[in-house]
C-alpha atoms as a PDB file:
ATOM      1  CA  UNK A   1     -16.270  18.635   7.427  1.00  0.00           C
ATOM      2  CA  UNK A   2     -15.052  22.200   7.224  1.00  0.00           C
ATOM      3  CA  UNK A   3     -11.078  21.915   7.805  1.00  0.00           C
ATOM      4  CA  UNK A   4      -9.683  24.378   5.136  1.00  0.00           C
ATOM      5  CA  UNK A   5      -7.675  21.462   3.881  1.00  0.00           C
ATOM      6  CA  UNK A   6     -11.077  19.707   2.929  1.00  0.00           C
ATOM      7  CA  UNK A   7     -12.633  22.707   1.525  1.00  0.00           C
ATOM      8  CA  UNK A   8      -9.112  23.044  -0.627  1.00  0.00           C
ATOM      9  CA  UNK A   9      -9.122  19.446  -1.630  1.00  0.00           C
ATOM     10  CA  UNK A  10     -13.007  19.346  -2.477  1.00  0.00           C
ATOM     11  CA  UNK A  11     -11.825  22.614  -4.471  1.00  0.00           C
ATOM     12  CA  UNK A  12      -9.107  20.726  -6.508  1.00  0.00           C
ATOM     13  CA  UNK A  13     -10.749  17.941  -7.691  1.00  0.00           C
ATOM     14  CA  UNK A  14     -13.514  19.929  -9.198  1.00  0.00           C
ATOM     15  CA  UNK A  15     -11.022  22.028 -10.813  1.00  0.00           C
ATOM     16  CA  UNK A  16     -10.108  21.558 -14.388  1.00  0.00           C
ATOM     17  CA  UNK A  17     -11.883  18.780 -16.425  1.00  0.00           C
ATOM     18  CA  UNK A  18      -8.086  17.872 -17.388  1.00  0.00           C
ATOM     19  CA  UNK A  19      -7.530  16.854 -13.883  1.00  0.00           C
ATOM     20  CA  UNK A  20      -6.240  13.330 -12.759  1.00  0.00           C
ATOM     21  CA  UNK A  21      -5.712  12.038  -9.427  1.00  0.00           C
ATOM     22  CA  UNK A  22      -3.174   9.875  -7.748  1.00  0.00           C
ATOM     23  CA  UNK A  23      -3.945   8.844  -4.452  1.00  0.00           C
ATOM     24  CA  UNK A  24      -1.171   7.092  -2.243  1.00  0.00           C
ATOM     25  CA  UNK A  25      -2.304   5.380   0.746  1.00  0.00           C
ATOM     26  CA  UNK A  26      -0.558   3.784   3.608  1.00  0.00           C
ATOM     27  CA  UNK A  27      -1.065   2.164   6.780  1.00  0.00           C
ATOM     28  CA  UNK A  28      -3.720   4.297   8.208  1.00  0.00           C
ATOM     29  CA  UNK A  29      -6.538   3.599   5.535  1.00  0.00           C
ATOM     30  CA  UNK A  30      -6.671   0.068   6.870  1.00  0.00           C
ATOM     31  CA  UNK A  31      -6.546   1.192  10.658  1.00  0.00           C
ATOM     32  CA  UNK A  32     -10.144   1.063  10.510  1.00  0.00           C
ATOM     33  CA  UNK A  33     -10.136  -2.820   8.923  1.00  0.00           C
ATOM     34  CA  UNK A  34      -8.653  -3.825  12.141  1.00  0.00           C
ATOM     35  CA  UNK A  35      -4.937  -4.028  10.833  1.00  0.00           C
ATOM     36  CA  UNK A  36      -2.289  -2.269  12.937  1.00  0.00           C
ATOM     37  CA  UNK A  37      -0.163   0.456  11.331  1.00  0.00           C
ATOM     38  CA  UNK A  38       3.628   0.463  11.480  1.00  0.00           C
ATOM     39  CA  UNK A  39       4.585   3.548  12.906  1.00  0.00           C
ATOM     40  CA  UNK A  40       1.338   4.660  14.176  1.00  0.00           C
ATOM     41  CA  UNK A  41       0.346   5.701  17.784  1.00  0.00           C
ATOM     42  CA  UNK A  42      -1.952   2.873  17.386  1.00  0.00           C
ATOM     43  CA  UNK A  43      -1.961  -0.139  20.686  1.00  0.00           C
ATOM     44  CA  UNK A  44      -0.880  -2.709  17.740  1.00  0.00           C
ATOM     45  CA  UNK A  45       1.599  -0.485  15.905  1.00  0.00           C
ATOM     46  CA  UNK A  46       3.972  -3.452  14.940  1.00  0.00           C
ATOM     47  CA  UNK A  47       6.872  -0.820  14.862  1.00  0.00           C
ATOM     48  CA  UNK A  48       8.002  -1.585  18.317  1.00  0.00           C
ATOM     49  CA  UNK A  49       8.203  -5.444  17.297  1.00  0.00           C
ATOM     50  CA  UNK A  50      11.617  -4.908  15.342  1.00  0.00           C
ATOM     51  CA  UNK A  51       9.961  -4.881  11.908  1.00  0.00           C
ATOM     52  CA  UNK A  52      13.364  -2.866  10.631  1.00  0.00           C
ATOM     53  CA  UNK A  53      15.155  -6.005  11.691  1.00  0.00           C
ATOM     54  CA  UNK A  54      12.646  -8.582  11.108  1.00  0.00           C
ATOM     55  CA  UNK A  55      11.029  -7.032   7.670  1.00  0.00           C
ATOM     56  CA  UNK A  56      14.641  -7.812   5.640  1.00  0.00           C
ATOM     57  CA  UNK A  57      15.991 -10.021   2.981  1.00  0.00           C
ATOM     58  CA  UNK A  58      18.274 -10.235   5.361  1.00  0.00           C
ATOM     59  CA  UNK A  59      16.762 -11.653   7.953  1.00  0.00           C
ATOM     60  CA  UNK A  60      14.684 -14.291   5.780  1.00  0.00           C
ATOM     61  CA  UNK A  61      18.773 -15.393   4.652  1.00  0.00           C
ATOM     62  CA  UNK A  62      19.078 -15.543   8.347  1.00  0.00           C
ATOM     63  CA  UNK A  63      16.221 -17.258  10.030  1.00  0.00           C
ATOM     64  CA  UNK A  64      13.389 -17.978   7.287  1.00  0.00           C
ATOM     65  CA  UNK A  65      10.901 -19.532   9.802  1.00  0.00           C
ATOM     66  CA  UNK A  66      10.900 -16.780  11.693  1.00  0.00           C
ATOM     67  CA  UNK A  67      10.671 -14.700   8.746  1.00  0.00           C
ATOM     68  CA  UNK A  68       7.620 -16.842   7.617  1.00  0.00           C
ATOM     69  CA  UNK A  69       5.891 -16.528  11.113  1.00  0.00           C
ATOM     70  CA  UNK A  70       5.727 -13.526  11.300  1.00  0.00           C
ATOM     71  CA  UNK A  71       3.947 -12.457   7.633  1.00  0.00           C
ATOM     72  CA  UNK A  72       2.168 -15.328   8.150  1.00  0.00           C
ATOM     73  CA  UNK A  73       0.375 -13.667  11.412  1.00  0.00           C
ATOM     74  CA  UNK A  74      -0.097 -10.516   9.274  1.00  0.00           C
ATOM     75  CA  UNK A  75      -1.665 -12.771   6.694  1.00  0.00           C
ATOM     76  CA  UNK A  76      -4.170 -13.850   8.860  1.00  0.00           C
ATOM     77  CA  UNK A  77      -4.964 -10.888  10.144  1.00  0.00           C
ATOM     78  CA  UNK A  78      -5.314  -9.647   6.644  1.00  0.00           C
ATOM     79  CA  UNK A  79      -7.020 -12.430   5.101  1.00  0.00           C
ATOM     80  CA  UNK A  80     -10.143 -11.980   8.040  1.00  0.00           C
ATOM     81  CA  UNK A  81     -10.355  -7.832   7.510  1.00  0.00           C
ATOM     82  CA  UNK A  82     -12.923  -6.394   5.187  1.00  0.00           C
ATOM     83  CA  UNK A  83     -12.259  -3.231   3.468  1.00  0.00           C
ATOM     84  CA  UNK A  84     -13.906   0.216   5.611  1.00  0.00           C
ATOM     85  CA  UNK A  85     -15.458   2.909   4.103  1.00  0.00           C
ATOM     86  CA  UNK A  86     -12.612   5.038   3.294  1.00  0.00           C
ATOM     87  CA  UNK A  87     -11.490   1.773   0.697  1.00  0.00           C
ATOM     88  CA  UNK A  88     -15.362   2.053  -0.463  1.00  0.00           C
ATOM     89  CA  UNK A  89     -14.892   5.828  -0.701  1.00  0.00           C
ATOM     90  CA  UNK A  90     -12.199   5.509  -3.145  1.00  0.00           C
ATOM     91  CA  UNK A  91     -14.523   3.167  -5.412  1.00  0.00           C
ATOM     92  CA  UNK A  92     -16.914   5.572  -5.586  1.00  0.00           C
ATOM     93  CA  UNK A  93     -14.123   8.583  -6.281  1.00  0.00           C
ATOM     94  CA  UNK A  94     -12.359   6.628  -9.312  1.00  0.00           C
ATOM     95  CA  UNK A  95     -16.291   5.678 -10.934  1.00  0.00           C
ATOM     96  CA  UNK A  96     -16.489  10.048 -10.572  1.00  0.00           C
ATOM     97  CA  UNK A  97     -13.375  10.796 -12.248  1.00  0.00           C
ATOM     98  CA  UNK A  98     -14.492   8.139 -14.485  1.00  0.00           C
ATOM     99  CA  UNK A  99     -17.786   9.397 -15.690  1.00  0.00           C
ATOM    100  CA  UNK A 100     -15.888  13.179 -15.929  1.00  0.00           C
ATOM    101  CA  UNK A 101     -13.604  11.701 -18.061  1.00  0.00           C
ATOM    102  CA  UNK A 102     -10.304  12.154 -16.010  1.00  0.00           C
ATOM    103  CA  UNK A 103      -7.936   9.730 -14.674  1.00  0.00           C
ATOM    104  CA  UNK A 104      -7.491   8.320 -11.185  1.00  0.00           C
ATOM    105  CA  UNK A 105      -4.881   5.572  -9.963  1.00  0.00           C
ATOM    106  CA  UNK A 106      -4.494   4.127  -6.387  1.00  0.00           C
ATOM    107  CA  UNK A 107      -1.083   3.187  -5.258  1.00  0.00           C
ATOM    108  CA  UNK A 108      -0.855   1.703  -1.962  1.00  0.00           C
ATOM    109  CA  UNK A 109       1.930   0.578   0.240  1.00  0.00           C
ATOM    110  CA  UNK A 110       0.017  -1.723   2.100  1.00  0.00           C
ATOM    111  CA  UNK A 111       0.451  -5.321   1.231  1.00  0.00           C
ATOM    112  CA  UNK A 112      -3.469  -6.315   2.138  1.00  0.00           C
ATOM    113  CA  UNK A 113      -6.095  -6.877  -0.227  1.00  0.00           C
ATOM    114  CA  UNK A 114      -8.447  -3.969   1.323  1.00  0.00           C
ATOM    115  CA  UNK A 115      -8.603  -1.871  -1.844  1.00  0.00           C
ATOM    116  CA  UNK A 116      -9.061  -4.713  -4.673  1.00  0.00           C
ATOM    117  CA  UNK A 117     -11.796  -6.294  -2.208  1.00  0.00           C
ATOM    118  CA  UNK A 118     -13.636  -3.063  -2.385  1.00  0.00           C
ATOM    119  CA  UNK A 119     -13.240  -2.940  -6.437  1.00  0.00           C
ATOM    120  CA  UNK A 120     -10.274  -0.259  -7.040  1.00  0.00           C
ATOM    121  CA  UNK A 121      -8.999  -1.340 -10.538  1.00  0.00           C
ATOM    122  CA  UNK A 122      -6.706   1.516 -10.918  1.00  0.00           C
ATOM    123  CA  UNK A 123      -4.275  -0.302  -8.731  1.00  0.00           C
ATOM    124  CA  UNK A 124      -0.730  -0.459  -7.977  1.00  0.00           C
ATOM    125  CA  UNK A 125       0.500  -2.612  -5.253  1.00  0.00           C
ATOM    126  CA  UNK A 126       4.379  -1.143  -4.609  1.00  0.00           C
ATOM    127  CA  UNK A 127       5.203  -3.129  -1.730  1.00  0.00           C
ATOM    128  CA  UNK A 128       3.399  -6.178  -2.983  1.00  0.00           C
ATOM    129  CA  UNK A 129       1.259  -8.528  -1.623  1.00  0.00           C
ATOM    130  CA  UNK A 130      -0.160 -10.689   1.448  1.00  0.00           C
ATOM    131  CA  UNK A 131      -1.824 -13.261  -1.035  1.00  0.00           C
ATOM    132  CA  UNK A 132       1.366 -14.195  -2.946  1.00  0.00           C
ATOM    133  CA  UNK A 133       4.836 -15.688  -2.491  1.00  0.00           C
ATOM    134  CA  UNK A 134       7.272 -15.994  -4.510  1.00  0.00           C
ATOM    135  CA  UNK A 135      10.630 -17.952  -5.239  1.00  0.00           C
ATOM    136  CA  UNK A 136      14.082 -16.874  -3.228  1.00  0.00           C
ATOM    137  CA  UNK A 137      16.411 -18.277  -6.132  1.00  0.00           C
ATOM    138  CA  UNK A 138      17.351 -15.165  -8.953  1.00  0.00           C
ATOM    139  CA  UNK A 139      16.195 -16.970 -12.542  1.00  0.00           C
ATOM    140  CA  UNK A 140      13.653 -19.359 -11.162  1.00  0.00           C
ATOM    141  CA  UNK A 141      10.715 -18.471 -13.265  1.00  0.00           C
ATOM    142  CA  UNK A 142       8.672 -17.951  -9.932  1.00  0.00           C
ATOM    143  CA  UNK A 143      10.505 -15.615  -8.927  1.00  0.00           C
ATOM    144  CA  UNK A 144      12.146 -12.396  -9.286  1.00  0.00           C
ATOM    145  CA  UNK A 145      11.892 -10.178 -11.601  1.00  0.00           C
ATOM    146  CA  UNK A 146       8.394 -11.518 -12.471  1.00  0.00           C
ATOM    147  CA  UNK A 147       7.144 -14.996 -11.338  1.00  0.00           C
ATOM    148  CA  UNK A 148       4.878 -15.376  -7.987  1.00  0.00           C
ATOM    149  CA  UNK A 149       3.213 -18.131  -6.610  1.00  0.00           C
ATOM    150  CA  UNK A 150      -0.214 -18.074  -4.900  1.00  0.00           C
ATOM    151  CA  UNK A 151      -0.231 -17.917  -1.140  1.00  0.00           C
ATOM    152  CA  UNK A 152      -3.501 -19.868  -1.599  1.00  0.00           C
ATOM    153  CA  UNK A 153      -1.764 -23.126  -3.684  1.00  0.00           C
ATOM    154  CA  UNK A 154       1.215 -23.304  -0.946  1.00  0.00           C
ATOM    155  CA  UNK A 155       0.987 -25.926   1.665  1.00  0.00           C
ATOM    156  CA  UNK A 156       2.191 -24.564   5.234  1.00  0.00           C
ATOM    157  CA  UNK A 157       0.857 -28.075   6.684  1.00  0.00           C
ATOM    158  CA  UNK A 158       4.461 -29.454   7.874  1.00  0.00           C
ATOM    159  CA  UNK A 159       5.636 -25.633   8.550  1.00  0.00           C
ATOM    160  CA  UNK A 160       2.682 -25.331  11.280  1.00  0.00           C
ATOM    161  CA  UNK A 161       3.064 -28.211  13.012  1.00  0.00           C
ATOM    162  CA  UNK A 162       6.619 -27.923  13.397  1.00  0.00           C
ATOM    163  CA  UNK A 163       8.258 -24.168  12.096  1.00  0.00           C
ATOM    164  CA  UNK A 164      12.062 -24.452  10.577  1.00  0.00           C
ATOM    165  CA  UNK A 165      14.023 -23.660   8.818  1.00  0.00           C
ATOM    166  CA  UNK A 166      13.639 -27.082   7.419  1.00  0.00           C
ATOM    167  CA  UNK A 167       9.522 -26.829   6.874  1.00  0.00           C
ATOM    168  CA  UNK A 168       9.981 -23.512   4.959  1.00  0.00           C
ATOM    169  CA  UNK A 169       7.317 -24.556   1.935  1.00  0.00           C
ATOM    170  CA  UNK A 170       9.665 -24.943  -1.172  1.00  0.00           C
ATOM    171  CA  UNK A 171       9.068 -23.864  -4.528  1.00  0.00           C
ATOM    172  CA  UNK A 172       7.495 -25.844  -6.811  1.00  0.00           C
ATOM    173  CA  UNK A 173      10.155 -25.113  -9.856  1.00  0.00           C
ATOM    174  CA  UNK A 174      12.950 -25.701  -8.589  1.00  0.00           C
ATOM    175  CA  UNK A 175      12.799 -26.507  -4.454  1.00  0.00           C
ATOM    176  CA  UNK A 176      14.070 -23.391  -3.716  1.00  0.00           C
ATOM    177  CA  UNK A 177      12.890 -21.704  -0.389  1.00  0.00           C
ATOM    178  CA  UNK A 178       9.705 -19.729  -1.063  1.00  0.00           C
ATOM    179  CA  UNK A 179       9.425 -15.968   0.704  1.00  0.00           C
ATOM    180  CA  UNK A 180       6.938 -13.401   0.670  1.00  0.00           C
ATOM    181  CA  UNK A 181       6.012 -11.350  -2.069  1.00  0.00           C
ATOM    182  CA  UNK A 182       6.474  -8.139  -0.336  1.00  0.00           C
ATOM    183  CA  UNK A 183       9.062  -5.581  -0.661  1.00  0.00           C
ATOM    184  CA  UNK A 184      11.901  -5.808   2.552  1.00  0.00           C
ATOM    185  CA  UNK A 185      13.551  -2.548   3.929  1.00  0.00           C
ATOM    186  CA  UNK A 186      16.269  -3.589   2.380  1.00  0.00           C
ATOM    187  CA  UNK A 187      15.003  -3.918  -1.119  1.00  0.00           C
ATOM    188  CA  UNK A 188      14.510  -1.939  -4.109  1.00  0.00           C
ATOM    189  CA  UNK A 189      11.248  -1.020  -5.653  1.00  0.00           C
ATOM    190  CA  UNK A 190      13.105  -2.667  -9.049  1.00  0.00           C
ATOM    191  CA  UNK A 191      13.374  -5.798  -7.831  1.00  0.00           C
ATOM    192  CA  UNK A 192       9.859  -7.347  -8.731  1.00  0.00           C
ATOM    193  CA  UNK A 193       8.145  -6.255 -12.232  1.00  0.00           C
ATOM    194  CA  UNK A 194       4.840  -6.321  -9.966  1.00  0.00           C
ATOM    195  CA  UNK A 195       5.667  -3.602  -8.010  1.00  0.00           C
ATOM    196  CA  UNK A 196       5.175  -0.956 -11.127  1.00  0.00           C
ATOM    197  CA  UNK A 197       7.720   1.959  -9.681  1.00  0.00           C
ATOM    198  CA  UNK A 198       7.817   2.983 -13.354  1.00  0.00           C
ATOM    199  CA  UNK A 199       4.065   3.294 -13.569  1.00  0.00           C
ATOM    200  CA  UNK A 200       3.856   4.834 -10.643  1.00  0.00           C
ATOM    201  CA  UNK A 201       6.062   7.740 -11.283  1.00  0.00           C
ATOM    202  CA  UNK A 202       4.577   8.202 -14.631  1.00  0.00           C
ATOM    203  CA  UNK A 203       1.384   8.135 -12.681  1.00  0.00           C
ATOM    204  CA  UNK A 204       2.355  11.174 -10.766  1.00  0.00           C
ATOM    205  CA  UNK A 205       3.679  12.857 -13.326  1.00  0.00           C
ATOM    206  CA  UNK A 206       0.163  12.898 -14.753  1.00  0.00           C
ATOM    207  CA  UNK A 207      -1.619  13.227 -12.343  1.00  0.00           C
ATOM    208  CA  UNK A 208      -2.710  17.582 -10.990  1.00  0.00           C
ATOM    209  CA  UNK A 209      -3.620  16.407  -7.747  1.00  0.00           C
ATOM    210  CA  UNK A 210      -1.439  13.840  -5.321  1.00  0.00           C
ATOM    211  CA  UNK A 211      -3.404  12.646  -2.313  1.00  0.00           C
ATOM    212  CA  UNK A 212      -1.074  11.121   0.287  1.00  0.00           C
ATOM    213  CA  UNK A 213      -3.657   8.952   2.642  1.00  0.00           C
ATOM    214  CA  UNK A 214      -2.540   7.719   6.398  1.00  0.00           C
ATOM    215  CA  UNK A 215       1.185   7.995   5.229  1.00  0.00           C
ATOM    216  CA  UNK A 216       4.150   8.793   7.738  1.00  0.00           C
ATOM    217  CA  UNK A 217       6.190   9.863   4.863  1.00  0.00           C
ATOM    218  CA  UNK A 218       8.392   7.121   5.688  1.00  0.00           C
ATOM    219  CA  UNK A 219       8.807   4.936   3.220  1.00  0.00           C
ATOM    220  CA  UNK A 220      10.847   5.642  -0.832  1.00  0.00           C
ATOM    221  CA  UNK A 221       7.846   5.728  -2.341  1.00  0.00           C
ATOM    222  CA  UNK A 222       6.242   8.760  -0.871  1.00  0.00           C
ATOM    223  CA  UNK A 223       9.675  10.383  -1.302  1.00  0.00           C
ATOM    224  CA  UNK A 224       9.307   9.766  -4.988  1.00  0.00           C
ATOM    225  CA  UNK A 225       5.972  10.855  -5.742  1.00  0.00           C
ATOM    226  CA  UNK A 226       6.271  14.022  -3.709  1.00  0.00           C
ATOM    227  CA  UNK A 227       9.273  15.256  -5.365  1.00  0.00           C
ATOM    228  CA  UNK A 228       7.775  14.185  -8.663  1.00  0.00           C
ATOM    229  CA  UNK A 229       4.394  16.220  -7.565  1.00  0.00           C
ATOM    230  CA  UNK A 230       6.261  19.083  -6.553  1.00  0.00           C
ATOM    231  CA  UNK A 231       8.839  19.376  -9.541  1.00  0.00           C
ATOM    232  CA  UNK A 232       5.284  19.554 -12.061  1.00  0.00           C
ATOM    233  CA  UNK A 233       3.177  21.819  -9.319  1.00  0.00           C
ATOM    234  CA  UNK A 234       1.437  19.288  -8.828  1.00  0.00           C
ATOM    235  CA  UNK A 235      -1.629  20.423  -5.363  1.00  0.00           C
ATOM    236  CA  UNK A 236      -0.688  17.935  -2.502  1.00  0.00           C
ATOM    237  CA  UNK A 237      -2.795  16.728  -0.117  1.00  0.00           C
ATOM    238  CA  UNK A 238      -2.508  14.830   3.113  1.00  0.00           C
ATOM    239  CA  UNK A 239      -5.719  13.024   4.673  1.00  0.00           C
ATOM    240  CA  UNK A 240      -4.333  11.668   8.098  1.00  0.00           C
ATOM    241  CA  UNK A 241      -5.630  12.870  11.795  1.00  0.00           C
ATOM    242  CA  UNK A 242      -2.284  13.107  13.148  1.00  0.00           C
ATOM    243  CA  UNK A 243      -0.303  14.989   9.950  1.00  0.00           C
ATOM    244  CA  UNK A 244       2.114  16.058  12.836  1.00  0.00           C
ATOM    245  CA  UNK A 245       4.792  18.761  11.749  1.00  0.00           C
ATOM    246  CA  UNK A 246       3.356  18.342   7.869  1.00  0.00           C
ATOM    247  CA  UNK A 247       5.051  21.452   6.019  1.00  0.00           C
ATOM    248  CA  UNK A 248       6.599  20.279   3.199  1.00  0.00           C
ATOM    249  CA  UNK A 249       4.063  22.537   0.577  1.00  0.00           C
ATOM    250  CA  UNK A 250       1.146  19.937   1.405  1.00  0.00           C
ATOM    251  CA  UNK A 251      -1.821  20.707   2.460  1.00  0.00           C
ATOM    252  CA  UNK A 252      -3.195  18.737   5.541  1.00  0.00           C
ATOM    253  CA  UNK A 253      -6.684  17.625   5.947  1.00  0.00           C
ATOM    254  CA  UNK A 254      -6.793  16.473   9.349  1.00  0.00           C
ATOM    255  CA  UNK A 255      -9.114  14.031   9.902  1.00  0.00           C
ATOM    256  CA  UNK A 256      -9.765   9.902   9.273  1.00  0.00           C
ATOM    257  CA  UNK A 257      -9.894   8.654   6.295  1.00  0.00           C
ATOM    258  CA  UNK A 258     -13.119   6.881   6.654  1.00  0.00           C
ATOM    259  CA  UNK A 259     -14.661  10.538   7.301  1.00  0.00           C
ATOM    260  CA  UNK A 260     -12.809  12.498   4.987  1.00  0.00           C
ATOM    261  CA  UNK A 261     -12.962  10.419   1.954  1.00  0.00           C
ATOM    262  CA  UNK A 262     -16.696   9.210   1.815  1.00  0.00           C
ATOM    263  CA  UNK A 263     -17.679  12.887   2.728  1.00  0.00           C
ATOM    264  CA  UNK A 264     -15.483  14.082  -0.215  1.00  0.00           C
ATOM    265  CA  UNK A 265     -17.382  11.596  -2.697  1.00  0.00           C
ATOM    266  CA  UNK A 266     -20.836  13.086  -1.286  1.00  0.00           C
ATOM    267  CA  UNK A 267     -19.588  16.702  -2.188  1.00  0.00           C
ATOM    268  CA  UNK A 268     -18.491  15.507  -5.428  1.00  0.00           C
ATOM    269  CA  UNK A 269     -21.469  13.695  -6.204  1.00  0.00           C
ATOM    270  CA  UNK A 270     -24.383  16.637  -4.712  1.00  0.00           C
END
């Protein structure tokens, strides 16, 4: 690959031995998995399916069972992907920084298990997570601001055969609905201890170089880090093919992640 971005990145990274790096991933690293993006140009974008209605607290309140459907068809989508090579990729980048002794923390967005599967363990999962539910009822100890429940130990046998409102799988505290464990549009990152805002923006604050991987800069949590990066001088980078209209002081590498980032590690490695 020999996009200036790339060369810059590759540059970075080899840069001071003091040098830690954040990378925040979206949507797009798992395009290659087989699991649609949100606002992607991608044939199963699920943007067009109302997901600013539909991905809500409020909606849940509204129509659970509907709610439940539809993460529950993400779920299995999810649960039958296998992390690609750009979720490999990172492996190998965080055993680098590793062995250089620097520091190197994966946040993603994305609610699927693609980077933990691969063997990040510098993980923070934001938005939350595909695999776990969790209690709608404030003070139940399975739920907010720090109890979950695994999706795995819930029984959704009376909910598929007939979905309501009524087959919504309780909780097992105190029969309270149980919901996702995922963070709703309208949300905050503070709701759920799990999410680790906190150690994510201390994250960036340590980290020299911010990696922003197939993001549409859409989402609080790319807002945050990038005004953190850019209040230290922190060098940005953003691996997506698209990085349409990207000139915000970071520097675009455009190309797939699954390219980019295992031909990174090879440079880094040689």
């Amino acid at each position: 690959m020999t996009s200036s971005g790339f060369e810059a990145l590759l540059e970075a990274v080899r840069g001071p031995a003091s040098v830690n790096v954040l990378v925040l991933t979206g949507a797009g690293i798992s395009l290659a998995s087989g699991i649609p993006t949100f606002r992607g140009t991608d044939p199963g974008a699920v943007w067009s399916n109302e997901v600013m209605e539909k991905g809500t607290h409020a909606f849940f309140q509204r129509a659970p069972h509907e709610s439940w459907k539809m993460y529950l068809q993400r779920f299995e989508l999810a649960r039958a992907a296998k992390p690609n090579a750009a979720h490999r990729a990172l492996v190998a980048w965080e055993a680098w920084q590793e062995a250089q002794g620097r520091g190197f923390a994966v946040v993603t967005q994305n609610v699927d298990s693609l980077h933990e599967d691969a063997g990040s363990r510098q993980l923070v999962k934001v938005h939350g997570s595909l695999r776990l539910a969790r209690c709608s009822a404030q003070g139940c100890e399975l739920g907010a601001p720090r109890g979950t429940v695994p999706m795995a130990s819930v029984d959704f046998s009376a909910f598929h055969a007939n979905p309501s409102p009524e087959t919504v799988p309780r909780c097992p505290r105190c029969d309270s609905r149980l919901r996702p464990h995922v963070l709703w549009f309208d949300e905050n990152y503070t709701e759920h201890d799990t999410y680790e805002i906190e150690r994510t923006l201390i994250l960036a604050r340590q980290s020299r170089v911010i990696v922003f991987v197939g993001t549409s800069f859409s989402v609080g949590v790319t807002e945050l880090v990038y005004r953190r990066g850019r209040k230290l001088d922190a060098r940005m980078f953003s691996i997506d093919p698209s990085n349409v209209s990207l000139d915000r002081g970071i520097e675009p590498v455009t190309a797939r992640a699954e390219e980019a980032l295992p031909e990174l590690v090879r440079a880094l490695q040689s």
